[in-house]
C-alpha atoms as a PDB file:
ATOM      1  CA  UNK A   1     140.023  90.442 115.498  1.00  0.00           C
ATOM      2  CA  UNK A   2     139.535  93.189 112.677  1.00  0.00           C
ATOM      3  CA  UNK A   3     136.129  94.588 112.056  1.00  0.00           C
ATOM      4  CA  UNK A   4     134.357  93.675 108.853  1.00  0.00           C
ATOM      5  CA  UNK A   5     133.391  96.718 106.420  1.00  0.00           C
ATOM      6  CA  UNK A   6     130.104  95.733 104.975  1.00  0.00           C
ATOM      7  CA  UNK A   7     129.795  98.051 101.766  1.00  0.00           C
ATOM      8  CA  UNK A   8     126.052  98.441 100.976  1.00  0.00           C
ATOM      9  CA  UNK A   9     124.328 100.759  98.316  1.00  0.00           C
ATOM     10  CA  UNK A  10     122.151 102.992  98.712  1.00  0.00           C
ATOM     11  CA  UNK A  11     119.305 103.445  96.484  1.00  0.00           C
ATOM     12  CA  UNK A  12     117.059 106.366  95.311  1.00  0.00           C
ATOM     13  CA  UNK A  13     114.575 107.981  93.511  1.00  0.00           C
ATOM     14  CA  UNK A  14     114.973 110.962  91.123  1.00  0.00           C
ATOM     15  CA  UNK A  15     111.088 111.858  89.471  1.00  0.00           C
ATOM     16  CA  UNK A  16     112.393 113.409  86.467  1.00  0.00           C
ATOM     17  CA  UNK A  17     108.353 114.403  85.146  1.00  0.00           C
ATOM     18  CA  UNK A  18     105.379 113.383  86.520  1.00  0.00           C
ATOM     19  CA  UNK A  19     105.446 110.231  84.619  1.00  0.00           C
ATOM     20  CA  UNK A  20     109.190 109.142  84.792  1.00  0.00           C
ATOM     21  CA  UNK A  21     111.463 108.873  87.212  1.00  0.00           C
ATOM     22  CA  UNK A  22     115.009 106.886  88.030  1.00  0.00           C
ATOM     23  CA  UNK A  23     116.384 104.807  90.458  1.00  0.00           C
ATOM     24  CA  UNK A  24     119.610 105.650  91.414  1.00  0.00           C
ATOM     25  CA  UNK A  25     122.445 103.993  93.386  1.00  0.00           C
ATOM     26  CA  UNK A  26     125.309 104.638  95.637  1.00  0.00           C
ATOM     27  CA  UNK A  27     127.824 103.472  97.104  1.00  0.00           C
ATOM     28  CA  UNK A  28     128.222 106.458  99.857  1.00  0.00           C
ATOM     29  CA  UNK A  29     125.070 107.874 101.973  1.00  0.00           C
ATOM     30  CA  UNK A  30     127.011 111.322 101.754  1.00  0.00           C
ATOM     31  CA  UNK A  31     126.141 112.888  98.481  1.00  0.00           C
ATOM     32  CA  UNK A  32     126.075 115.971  97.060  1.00  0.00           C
ATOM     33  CA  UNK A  33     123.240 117.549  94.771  1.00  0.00           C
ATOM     34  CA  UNK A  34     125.496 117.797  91.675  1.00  0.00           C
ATOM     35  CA  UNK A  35     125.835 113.725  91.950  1.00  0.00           C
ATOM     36  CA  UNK A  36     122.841 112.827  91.938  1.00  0.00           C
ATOM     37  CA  UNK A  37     121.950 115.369  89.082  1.00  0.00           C
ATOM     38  CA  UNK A  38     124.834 113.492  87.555  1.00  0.00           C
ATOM     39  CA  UNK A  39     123.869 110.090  88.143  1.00  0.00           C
ATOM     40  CA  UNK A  40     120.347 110.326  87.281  1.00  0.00           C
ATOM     41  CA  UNK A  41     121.416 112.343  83.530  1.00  0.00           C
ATOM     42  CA  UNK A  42     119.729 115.645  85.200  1.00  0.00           C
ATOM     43  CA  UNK A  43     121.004 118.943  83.608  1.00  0.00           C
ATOM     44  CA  UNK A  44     123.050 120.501  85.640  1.00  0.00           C
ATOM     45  CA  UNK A  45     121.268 123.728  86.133  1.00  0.00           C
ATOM     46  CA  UNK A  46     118.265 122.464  86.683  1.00  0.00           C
ATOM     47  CA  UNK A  47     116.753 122.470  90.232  1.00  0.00           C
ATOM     48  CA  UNK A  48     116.781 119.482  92.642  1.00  0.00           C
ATOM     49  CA  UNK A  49     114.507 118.546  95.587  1.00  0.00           C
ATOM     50  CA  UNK A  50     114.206 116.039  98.233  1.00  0.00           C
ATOM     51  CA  UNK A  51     110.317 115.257  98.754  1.00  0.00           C
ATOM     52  CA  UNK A  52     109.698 115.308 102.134  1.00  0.00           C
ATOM     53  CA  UNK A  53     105.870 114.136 102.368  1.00  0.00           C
ATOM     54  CA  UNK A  54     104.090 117.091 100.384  1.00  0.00           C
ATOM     55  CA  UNK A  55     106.674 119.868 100.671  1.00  0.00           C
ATOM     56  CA  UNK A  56     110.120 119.674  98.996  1.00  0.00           C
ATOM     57  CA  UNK A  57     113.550 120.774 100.296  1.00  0.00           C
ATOM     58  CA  UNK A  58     115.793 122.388  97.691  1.00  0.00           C
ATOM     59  CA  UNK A  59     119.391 120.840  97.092  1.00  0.00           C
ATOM     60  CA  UNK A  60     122.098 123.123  95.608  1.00  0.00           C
ATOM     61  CA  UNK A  61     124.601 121.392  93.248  1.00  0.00           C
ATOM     62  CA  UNK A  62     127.331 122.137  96.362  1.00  0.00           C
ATOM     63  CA  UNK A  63     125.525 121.065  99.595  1.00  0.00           C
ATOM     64  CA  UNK A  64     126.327 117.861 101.125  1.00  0.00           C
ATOM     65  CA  UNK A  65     123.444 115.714 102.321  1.00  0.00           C
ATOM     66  CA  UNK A  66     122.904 112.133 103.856  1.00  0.00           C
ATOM     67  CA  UNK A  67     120.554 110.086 101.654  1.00  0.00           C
ATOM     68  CA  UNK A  68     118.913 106.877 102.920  1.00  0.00           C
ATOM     69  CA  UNK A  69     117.296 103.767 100.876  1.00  0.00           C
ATOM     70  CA  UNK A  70     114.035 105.054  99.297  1.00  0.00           C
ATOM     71  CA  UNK A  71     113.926 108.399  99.679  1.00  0.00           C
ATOM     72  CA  UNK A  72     112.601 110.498  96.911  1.00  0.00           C
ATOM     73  CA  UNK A  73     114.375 113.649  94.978  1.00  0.00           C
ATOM     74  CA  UNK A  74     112.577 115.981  92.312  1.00  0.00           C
ATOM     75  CA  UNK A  75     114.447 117.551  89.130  1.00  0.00           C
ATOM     76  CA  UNK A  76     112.719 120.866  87.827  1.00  0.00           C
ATOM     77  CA  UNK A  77     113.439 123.222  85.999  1.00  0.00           C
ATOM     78  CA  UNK A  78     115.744 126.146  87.050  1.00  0.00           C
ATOM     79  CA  UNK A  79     113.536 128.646  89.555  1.00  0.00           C
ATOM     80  CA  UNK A  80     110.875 125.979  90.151  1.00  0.00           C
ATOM     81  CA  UNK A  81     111.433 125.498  94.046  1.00  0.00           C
ATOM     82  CA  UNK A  82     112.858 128.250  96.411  1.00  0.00           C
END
């Protein structure tokens, strides 16, 4: 018997201003910061975030990361989180 590959997305949220922010899905849970920036229309040199409670964790355009249903990513401007 062959296993079954059960494709599910993944869904998340990027707060694009403290009044606005975009749900964004995909297929894969290994994502770089560049595609989210590209699936939620962020400029590209802006910086990205994952909110992790109060504090966030910078994302570089580059880095790989593992992104699970719900969680919630920051765009800011360029030099906003180090």
């Amino acid at each position: 018997m062959n296993p079954v590959t059960v494709s599910t997305s993944v869904h998340i949220f990027v707060e694009l201003s403290k009044t606005e922010q975009k749900k964004v899905e995909f297929n894969i849970d290994h994502v770089t910061g560049l595609q989210i920036k590209q699936q939620a229309g962020v400029p590209t040199y802006y910086d990205l975030a994952r909110r992790l409670g109060q504090k966030l964790e910078l994302v570089t355009n580059d880095q790989t990361i593992e992104i699970k249903n719900g969680e919630h990513f920051v765009a800011l401007p360029p030099g906003t989180v180090s």
